[in-house]
Protein backbone atom coordinates (compact mmCIF):
# COMPACT_ATOMS: atom_id res chain seq x y z
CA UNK A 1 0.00 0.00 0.00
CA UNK A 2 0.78 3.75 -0.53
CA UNK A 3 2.07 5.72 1.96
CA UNK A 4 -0.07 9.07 2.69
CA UNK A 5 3.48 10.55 4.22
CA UNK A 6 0.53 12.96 5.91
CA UNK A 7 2.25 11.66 9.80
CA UNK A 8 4.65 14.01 9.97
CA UNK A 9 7.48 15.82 8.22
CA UNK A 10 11.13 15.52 10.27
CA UNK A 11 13.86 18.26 9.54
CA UNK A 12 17.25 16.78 10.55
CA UNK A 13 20.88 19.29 10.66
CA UNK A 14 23.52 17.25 10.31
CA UNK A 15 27.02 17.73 10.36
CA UNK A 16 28.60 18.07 6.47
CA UNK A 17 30.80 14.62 7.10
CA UNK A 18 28.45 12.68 8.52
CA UNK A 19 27.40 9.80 6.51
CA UNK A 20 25.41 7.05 9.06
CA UNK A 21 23.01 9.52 10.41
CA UNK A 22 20.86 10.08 7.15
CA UNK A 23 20.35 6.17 6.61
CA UNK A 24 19.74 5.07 10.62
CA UNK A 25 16.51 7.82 9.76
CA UNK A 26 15.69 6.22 6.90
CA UNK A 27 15.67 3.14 8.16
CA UNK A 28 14.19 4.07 12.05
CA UNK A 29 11.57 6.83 10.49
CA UNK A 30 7.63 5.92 11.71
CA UNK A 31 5.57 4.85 8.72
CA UNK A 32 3.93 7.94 6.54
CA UNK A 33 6.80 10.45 7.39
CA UNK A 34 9.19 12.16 5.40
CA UNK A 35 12.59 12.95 6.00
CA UNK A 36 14.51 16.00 5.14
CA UNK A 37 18.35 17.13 5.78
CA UNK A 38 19.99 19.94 6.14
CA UNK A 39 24.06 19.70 6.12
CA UNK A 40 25.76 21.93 8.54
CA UNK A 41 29.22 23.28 8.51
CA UNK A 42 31.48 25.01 11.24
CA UNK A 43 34.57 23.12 11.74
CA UNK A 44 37.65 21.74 9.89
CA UNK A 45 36.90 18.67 8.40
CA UNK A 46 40.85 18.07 8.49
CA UNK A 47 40.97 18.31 12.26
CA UNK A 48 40.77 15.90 14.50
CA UNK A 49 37.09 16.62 16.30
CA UNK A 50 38.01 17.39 19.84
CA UNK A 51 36.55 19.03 22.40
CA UNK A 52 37.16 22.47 21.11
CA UNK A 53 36.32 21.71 17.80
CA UNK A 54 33.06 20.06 18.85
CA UNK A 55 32.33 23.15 21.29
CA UNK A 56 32.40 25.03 18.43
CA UNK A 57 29.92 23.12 16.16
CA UNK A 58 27.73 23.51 18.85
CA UNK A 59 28.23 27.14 19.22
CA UNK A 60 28.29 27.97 15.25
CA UNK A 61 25.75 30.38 13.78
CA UNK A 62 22.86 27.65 12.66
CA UNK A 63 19.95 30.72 11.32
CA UNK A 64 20.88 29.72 7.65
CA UNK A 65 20.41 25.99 8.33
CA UNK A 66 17.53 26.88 10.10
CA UNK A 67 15.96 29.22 7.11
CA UNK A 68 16.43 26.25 4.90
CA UNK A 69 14.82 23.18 6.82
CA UNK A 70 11.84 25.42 7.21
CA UNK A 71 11.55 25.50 3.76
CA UNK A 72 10.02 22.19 4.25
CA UNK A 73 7.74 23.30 6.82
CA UNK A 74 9.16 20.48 9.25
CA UNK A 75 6.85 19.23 12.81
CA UNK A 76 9.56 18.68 14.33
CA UNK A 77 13.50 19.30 13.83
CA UNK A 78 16.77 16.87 15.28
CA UNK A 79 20.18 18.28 15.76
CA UNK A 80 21.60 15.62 14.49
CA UNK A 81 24.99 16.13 16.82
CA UNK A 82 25.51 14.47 20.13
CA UNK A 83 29.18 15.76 20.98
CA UNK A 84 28.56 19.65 19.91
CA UNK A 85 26.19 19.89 22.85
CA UNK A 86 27.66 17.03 25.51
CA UNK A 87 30.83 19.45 25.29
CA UNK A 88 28.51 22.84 26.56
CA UNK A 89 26.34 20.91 29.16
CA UNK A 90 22.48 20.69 29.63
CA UNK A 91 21.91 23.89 30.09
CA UNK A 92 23.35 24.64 26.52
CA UNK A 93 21.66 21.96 24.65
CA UNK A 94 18.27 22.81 26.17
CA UNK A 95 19.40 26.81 24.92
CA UNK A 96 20.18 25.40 21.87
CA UNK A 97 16.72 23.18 21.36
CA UNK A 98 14.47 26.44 22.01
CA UNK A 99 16.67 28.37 19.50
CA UNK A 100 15.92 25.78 16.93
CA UNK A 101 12.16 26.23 17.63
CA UNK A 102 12.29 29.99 17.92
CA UNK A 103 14.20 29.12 14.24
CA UNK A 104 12.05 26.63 12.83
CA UNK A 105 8.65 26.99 14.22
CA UNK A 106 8.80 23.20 14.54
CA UNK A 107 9.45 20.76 17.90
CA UNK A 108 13.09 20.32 18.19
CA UNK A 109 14.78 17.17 19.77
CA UNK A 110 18.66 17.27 19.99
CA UNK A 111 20.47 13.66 20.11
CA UNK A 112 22.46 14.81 23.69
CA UNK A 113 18.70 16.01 24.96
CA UNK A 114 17.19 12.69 23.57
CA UNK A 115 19.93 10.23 25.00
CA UNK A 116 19.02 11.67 28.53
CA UNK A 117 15.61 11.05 27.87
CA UNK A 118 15.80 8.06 26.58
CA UNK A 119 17.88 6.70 29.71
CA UNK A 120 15.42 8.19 32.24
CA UNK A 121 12.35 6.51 29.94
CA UNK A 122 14.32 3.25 30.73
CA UNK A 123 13.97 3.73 34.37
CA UNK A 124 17.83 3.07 35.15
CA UNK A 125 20.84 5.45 37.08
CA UNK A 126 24.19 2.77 35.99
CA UNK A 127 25.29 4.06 32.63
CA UNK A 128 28.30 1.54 30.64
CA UNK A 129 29.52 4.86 28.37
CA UNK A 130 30.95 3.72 24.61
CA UNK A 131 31.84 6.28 22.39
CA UNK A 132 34.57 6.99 19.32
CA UNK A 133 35.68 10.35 21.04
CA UNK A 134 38.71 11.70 22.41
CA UNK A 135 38.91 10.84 25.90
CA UNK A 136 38.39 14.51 26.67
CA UNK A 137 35.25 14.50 24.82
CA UNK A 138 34.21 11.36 26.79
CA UNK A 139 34.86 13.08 30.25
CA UNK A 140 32.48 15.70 29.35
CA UNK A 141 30.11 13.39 28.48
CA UNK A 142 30.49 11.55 31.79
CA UNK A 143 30.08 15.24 33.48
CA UNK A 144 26.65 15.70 31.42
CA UNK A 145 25.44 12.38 32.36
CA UNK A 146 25.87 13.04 35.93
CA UNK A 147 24.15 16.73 35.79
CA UNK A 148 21.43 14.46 34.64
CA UNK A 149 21.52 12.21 37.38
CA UNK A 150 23.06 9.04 35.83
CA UNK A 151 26.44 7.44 37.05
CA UNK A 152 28.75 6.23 34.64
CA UNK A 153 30.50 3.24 35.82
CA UNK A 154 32.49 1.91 32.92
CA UNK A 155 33.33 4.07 29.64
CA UNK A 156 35.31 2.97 27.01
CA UNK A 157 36.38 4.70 23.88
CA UNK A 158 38.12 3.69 20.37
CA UNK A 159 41.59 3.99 21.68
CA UNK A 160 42.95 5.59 18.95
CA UNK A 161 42.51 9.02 17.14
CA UNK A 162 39.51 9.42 14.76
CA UNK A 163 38.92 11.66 11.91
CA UNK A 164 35.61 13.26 11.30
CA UNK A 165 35.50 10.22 8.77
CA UNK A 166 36.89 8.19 10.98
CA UNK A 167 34.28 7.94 13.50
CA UNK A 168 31.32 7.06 10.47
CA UNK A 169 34.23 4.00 8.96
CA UNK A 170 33.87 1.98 12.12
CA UNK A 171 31.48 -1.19 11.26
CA UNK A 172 28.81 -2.28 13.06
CA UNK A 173 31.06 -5.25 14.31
CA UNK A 174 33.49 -2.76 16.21
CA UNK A 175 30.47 -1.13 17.48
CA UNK A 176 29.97 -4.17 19.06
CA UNK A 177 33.56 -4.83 20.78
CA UNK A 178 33.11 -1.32 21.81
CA UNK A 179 29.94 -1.62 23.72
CA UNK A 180 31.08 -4.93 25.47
CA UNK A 181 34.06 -3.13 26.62
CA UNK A 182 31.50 -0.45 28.06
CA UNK A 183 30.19 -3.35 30.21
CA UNK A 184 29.90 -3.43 33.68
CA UNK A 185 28.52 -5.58 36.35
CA UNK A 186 26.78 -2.66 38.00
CA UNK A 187 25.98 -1.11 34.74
CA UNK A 188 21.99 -0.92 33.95
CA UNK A 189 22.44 0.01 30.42
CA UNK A 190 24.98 0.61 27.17
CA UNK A 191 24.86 3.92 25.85
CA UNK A 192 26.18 4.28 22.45
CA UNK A 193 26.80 8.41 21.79
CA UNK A 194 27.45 9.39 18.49
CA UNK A 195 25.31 10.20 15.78
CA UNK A 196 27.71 9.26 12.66
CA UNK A 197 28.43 5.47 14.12
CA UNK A 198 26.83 2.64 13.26
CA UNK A 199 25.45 1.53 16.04
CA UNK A 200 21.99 1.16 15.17
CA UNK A 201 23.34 -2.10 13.38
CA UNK A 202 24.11 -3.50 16.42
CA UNK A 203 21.71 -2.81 18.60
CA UNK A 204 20.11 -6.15 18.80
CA UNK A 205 23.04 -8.43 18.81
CA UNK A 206 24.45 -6.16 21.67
CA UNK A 207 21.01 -6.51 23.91
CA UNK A 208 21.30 -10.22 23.14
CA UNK A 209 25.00 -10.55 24.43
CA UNK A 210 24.97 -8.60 27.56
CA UNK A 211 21.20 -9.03 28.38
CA UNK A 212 21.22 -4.72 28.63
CA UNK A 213 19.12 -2.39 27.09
CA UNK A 214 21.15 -0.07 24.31
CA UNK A 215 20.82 3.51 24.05
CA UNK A 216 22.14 5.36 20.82
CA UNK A 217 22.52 8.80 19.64
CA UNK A 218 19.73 8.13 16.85
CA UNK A 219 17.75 5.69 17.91
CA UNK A 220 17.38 8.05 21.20
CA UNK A 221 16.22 10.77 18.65
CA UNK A 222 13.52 8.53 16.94
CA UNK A 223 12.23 7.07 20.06
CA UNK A 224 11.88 11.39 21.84
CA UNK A 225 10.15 11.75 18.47
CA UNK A 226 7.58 8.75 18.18
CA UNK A 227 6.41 9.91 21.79
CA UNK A 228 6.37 13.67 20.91
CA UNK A 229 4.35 13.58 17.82
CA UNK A 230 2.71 10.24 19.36
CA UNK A 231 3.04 8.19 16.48
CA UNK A 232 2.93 4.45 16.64
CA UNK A 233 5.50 1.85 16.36
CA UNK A 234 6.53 -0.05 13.43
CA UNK A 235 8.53 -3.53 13.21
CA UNK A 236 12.01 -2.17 11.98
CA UNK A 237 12.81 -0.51 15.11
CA UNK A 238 15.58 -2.12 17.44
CA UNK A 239 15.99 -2.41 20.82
CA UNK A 240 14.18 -2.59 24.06
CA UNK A 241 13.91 1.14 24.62
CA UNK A 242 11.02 0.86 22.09
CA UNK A 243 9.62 -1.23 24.66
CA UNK A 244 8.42 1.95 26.56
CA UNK A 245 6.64 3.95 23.77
């Protein structure tokens, strides 16, 4: 049958390297929506995407991006980045989710906001942290996690530096070695942060390994979504967070 695409219409900036985040929404997107990106610039792709540089994402001048995923007349838009706003701190990424409203005139959900939610909708505090940041990066993340409540009581990261394209290269096999080494006895549930790696891949096989729920960056996002515009679930989304729509 047809889709009517009448559901809802998502606006999603993401950052100009990025290549993971536009499939995971095509693939995670609620029946009868559309889908529409906007790329967004401000920062070197040639640099290695530290703390500073990811600060400054986060802190870049968005009203273009903003005039042109309005063009679309979105319901709702994602800021597609998890590390531009882990880097500021709630308080920033809540700044920055009204200014994309204020910008948009649609809902706005960013993937640092929707992790947090998607943590609390889980109804744990014991956070195994897995990320391909800098380790700088990953203490900041640790810090925002805690000024949510949460207690992270195992992170592990790449080991190695990562390139913008770098970070979107690792399969969905390393994914998984990198979420088993986020494991912890004590730990309630995997969180996966980072929009551009696959990790929506290995969701599934993860849960099934470590008998945990997994968080990610964009499966967070779609989840915030489906309950803000209340739309129903379909059969190609992973993981037990979906559990709780």
């Amino acid at each position: 049958m047809t889709e009517t695409r009448t559901a809802a219409k998502i606006g999603v900036l993401v950052p100009f390297t990025n290549t993971n985040l536009e499939p995971d929404m095509e693939m995670l997107r609620p029946t009868n929506t559309t889908v529409h990106f906007q790329r967004m610039g401000g920062y070197d792709v040639d640099e290695i995407p530290g703390a500073n540089q990811m600060a400054g994402l986060g802190a870049s001048d968005i009203s273009h991006d903003l005039r042109m995923i309005s063009g679309v007349r979105p319901d709702v838009v994602l800021y597609g980045c998890t590390s531009a706003t882990l880097t500021h701190g709630p308080s920033f990424d809540a700044d920055l989710a009204r200014q994309i409203e204020s910008g948009s005139g649609a809902r706005s959900l960013t993937a640092a906001g929707s992790l947090i939610a998607a943590i609390k909708a889980l109804e744990v505090t014991k956070v195994g942290f897995s990320s391909p940041y800098l380790g700088e990066i990953n203490a900041q993340a640790i810090a925002f996690m805690a000024e949510n409540g949460f207690e992270t009581v195992h992170c592990a990261d790449v080991g190695r530096e990562l390139g913008n394209y770098g970070q979107g290269e690792l399969t969905p096999d390393e994914v998984f070695d990198l979420a088993c080494q986020a494991d912890h006895p004590d730990a309630q549930v995997i969180v996966l942060s980072c929009t551009d790696m696959r990790s929506v891949e290995a969701i599934e096989r993860i849960e099934t390994a470590l008998d945990k729920p997994v968080v990610t960056s964009n499966q967070a996002m779609i989840f915030c979504l489906m309950q803000a515009l209340s739309l129903p679930r379909h059969d190609a989304l992973p993981g037990r967070l979906f559990d709780k729509l």
